[in-house]
C-alpha atoms as a PDB file:
ATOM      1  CA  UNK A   1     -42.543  23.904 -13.816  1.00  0.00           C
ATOM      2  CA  UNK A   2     -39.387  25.056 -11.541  1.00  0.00           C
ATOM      3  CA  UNK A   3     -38.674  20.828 -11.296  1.00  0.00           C
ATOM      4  CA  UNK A   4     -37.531  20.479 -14.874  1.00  0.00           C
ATOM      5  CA  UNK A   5     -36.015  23.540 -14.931  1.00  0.00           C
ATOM      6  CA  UNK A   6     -33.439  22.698 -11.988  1.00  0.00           C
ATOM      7  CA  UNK A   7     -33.237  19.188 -13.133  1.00  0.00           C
ATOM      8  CA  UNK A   8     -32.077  20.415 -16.578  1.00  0.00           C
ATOM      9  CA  UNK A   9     -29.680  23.043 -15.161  1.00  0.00           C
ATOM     10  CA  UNK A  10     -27.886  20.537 -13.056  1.00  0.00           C
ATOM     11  CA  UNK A  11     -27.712  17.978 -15.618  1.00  0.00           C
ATOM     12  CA  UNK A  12     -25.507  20.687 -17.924  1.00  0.00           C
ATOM     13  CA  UNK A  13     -23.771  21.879 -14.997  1.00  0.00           C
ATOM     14  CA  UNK A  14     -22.631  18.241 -14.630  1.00  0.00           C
ATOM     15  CA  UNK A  15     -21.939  17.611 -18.334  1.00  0.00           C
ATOM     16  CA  UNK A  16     -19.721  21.157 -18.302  1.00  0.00           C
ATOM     17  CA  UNK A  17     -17.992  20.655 -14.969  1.00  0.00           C
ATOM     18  CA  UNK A  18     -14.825  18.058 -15.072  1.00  0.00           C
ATOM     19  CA  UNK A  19     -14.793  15.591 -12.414  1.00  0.00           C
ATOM     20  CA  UNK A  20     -12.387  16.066 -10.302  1.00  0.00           C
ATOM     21  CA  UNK A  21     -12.328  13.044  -7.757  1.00  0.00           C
ATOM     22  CA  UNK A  22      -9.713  10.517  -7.817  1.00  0.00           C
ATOM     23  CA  UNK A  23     -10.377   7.088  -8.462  1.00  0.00           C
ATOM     24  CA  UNK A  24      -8.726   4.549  -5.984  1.00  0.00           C
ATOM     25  CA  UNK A  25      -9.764   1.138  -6.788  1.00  0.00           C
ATOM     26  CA  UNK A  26      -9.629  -1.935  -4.287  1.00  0.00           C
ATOM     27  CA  UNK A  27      -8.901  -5.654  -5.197  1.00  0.00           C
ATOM     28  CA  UNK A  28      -8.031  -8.903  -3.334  1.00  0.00           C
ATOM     29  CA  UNK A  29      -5.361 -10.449  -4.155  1.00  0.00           C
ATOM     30  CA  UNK A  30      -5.872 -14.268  -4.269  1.00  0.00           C
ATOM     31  CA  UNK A  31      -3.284 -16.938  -5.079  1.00  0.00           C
ATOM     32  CA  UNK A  32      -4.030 -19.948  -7.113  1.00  0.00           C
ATOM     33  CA  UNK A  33      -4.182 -22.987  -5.428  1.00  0.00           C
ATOM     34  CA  UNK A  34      -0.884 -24.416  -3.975  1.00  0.00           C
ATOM     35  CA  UNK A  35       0.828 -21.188  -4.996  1.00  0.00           C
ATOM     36  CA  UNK A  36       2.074 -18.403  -2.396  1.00  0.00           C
ATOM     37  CA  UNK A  37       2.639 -15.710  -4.864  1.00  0.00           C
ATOM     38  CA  UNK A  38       0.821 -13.713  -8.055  1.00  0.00           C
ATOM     39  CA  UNK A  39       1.490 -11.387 -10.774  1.00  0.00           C
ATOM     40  CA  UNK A  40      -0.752  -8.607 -11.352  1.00  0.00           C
ATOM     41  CA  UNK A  41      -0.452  -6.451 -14.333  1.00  0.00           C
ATOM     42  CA  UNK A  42      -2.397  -3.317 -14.139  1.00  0.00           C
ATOM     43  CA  UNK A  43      -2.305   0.470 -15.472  1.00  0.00           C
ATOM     44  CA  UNK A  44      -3.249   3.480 -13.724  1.00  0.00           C
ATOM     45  CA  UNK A  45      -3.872   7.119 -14.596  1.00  0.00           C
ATOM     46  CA  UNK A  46      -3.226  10.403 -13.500  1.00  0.00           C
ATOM     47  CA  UNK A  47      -4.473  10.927  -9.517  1.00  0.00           C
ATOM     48  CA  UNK A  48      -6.020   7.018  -9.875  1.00  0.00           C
ATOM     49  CA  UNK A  49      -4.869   4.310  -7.672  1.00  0.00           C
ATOM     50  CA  UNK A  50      -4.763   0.740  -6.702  1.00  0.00           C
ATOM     51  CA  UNK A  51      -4.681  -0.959  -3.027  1.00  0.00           C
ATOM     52  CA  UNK A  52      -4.412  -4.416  -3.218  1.00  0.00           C
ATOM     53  CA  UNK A  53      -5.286  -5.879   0.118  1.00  0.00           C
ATOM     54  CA  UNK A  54      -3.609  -9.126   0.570  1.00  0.00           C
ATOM     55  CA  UNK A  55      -4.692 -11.136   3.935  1.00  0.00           C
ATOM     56  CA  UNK A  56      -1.442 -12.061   6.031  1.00  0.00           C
ATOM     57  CA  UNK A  57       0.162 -13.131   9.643  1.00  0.00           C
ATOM     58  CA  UNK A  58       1.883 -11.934  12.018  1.00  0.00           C
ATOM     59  CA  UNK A  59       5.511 -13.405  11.337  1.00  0.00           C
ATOM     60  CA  UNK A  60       5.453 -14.398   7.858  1.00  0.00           C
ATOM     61  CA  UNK A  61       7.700 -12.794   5.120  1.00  0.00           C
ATOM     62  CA  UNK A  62       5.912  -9.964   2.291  1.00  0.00           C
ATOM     63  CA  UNK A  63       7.709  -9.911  -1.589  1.00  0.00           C
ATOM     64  CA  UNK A  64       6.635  -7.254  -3.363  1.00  0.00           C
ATOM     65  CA  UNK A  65       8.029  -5.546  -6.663  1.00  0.00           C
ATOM     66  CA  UNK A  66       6.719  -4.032  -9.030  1.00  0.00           C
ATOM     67  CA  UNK A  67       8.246  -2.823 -12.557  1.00  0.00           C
ATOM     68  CA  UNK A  68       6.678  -0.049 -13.977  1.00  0.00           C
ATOM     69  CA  UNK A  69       7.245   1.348 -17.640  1.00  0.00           C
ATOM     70  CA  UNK A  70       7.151   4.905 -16.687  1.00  0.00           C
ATOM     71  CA  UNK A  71       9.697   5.938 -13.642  1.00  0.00           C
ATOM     72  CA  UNK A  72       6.927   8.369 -11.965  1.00  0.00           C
ATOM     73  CA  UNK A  73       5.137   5.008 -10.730  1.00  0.00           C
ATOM     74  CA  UNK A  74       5.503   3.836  -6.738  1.00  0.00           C
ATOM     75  CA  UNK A  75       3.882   1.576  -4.486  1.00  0.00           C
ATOM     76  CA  UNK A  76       3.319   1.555  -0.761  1.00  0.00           C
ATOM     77  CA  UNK A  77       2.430  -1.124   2.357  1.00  0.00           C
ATOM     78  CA  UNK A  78      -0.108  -0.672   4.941  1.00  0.00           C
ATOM     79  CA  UNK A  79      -0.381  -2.744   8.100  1.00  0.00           C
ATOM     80  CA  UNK A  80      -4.061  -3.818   8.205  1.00  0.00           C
ATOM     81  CA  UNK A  81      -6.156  -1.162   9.915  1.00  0.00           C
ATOM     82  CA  UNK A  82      -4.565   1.890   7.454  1.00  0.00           C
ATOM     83  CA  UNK A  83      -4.537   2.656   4.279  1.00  0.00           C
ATOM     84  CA  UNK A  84      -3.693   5.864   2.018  1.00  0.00           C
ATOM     85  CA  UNK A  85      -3.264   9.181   3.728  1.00  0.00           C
ATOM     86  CA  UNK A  86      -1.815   6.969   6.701  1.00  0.00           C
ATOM     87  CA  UNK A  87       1.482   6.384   7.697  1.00  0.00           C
ATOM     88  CA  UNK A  88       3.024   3.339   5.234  1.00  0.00           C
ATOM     89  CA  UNK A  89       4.958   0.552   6.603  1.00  0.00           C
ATOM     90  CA  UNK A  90       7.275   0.771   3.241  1.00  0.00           C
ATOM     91  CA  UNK A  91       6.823   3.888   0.484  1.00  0.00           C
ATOM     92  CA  UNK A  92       8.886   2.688  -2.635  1.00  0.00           C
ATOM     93  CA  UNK A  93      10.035   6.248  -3.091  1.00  0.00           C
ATOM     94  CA  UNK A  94      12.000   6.307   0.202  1.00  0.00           C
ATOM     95  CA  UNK A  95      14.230   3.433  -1.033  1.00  0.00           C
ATOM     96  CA  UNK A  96      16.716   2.607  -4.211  1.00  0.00           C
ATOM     97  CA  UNK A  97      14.493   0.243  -6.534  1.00  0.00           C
ATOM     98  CA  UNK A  98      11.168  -0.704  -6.305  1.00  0.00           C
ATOM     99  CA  UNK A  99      11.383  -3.749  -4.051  1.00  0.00           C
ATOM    100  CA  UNK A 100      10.467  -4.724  -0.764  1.00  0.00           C
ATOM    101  CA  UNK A 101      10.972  -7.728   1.614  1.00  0.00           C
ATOM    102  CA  UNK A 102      10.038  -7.811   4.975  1.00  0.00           C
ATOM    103  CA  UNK A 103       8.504  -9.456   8.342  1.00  0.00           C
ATOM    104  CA  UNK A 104       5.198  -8.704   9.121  1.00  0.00           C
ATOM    105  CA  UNK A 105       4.126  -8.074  12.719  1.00  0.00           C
ATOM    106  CA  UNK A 106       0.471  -7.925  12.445  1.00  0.00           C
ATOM    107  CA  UNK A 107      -2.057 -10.316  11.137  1.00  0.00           C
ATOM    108  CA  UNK A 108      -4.852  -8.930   9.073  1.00  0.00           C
ATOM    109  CA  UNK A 109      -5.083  -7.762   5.558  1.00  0.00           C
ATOM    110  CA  UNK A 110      -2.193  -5.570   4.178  1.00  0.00           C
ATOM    111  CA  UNK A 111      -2.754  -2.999   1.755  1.00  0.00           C
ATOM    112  CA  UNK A 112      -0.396  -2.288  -1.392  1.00  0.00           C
ATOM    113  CA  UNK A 113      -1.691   0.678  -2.598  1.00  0.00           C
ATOM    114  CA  UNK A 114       0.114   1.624  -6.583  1.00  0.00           C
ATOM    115  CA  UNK A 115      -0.115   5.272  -7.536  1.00  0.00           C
ATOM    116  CA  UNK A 116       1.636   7.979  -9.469  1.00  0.00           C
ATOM    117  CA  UNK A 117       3.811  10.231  -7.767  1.00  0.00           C
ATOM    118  CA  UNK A 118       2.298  13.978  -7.873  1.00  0.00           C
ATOM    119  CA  UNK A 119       3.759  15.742 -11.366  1.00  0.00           C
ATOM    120  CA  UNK A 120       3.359  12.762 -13.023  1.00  0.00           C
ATOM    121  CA  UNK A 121      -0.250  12.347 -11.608  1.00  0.00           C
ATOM    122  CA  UNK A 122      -0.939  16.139 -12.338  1.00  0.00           C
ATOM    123  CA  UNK A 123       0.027  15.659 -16.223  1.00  0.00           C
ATOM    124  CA  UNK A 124      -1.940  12.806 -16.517  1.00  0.00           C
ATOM    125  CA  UNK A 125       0.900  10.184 -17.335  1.00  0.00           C
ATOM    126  CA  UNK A 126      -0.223   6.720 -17.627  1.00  0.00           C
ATOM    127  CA  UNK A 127       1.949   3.857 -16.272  1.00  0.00           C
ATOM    128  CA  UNK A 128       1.378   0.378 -16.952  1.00  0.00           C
ATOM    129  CA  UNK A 129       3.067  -1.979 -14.241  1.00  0.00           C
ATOM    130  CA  UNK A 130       3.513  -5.716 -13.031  1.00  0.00           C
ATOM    131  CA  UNK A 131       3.235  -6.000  -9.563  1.00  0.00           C
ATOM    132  CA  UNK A 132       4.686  -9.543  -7.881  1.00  0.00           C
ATOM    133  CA  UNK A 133       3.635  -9.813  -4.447  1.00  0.00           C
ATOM    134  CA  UNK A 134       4.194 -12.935  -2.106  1.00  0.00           C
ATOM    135  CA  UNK A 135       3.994 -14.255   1.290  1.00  0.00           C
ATOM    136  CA  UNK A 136       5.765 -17.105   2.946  1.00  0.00           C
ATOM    137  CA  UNK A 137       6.496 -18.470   5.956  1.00  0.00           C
ATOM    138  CA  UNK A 138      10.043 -19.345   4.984  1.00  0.00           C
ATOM    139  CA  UNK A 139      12.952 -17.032   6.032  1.00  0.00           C
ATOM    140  CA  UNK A 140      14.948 -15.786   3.104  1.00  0.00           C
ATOM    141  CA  UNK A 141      17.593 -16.929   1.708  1.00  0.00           C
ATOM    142  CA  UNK A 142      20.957 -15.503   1.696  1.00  0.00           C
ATOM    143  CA  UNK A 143      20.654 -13.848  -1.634  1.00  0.00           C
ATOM    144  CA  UNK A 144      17.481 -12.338  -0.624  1.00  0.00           C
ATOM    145  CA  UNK A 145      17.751  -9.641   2.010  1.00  0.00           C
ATOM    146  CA  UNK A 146      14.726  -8.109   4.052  1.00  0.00           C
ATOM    147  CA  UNK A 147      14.098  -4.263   4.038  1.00  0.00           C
ATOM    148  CA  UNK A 148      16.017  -1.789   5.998  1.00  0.00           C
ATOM    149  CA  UNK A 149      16.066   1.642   7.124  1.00  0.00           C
ATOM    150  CA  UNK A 150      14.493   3.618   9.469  1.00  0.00           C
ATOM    151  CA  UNK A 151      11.278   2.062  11.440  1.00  0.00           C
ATOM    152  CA  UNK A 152       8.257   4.077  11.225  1.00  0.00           C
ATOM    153  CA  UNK A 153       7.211   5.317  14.635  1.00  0.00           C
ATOM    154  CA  UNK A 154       3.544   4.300  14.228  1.00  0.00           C
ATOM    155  CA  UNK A 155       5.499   0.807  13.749  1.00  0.00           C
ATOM    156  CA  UNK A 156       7.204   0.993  17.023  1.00  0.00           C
ATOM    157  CA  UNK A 157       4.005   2.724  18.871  1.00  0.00           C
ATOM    158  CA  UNK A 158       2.335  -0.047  17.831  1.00  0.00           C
ATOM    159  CA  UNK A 159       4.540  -3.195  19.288  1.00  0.00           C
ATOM    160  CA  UNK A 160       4.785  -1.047  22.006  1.00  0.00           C
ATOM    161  CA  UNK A 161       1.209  -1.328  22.432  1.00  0.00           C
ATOM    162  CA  UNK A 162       0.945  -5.178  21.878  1.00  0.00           C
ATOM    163  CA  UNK A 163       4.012  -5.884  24.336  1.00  0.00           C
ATOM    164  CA  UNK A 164       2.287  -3.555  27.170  1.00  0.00           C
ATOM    165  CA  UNK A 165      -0.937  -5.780  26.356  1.00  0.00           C
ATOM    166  CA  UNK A 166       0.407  -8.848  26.603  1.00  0.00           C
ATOM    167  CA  UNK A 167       2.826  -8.139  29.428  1.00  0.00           C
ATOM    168  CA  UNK A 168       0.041  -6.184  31.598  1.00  0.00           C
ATOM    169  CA  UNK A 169       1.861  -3.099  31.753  1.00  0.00           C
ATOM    170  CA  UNK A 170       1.122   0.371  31.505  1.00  0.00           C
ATOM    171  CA  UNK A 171       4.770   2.441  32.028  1.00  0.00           C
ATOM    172  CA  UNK A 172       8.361   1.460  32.309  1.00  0.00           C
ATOM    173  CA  UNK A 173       9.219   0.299  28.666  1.00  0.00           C
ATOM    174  CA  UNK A 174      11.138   2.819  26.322  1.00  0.00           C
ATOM    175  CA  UNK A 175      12.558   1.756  23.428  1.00  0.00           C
ATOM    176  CA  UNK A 176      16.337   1.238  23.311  1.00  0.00           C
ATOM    177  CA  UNK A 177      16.992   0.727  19.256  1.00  0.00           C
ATOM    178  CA  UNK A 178      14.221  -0.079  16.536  1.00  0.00           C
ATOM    179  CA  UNK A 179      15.818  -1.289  13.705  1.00  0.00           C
ATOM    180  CA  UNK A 180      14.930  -3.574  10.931  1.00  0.00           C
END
């Protein structure tokens, strides 16, 4: 008798009670055959995200923009390994325009993780976007210019790291200027 008597209360405790988790949704990103790049038109809501994980190496060139129809909409890279809540290699909100182009130093799959930034995501705007992202091995071309500003220091801990690994030592490197 007590069974259906708990199972009923917590089914209308869970029909009464909003749900309050966000959403973060994960998909691959996979370019048609003979093609290095893709558009990906999405929409997201509120606290809900996307990470796009796109598998790249070490040394080839990222392109990603992404045009959003409501302002409060951003986008940030993760080296493989991290993700949201970790340091980002680029956060579009740091920068003028919603671009990036850089050099990647780590193979594995990158994240691209599209959000909303907090008042917007506390209102529960809803942004539709297109998001271009590419990879090449090609340099850029003059017209195209690769991302600057500050390097993250998880960035520089972390080719510290590989350089001490590969060069068998433990001490005796500092780092003189990290700039992109």
């Amino acid at each position: 008798m007590k069974t259906p008597l708990l199972i009923t209360i917590l089914a209308l405790a869970a029909a009464v009670l909003p749900a309050t988790a966000d959403e973060t949704r994960t998909e691959v990103v996979k370019f048609e055959r003979g093609k290095s790049s893709a558009v990906i038109r999405g929409k997201i809501t509120g606290r809900d995200s996307v990470v796009y994980k796109l598998n790249a190496r070490d040394g080839q060139f990222l392109k990603v923009s992404l045009v959003p129809d409501k302002e409060s909409a951003d986008f940030n890279i993760y080296i493989p390994g991290r993700g949201p809540g970790d340091e980002a290699l680029f956060a579009s909100a740091m920068v003028d325009g919603r671009q990036y182009l850089g050099q990647l130093y780590k193979t594995g799959d990158h994240s691209i993780s599209v959000f909303l930034n907090r008042a917007a995501a506390r209102r529960g705007v809803t942004a539709n976007y297109t998001l271009q992202v590419g990879i090449t091995d090609k340099k850029p071309t003059a017209e195209e210019v690769p991302a600057t500003g500050p390097v993250p220091q998880k960035v520089i801990n972390d080719c510290l790291a590989a350089l001490r690994k590969q060069l068998g030592q433990e001490t005796g490197m500092k780092v003189i200027k990290a700039e992109r």
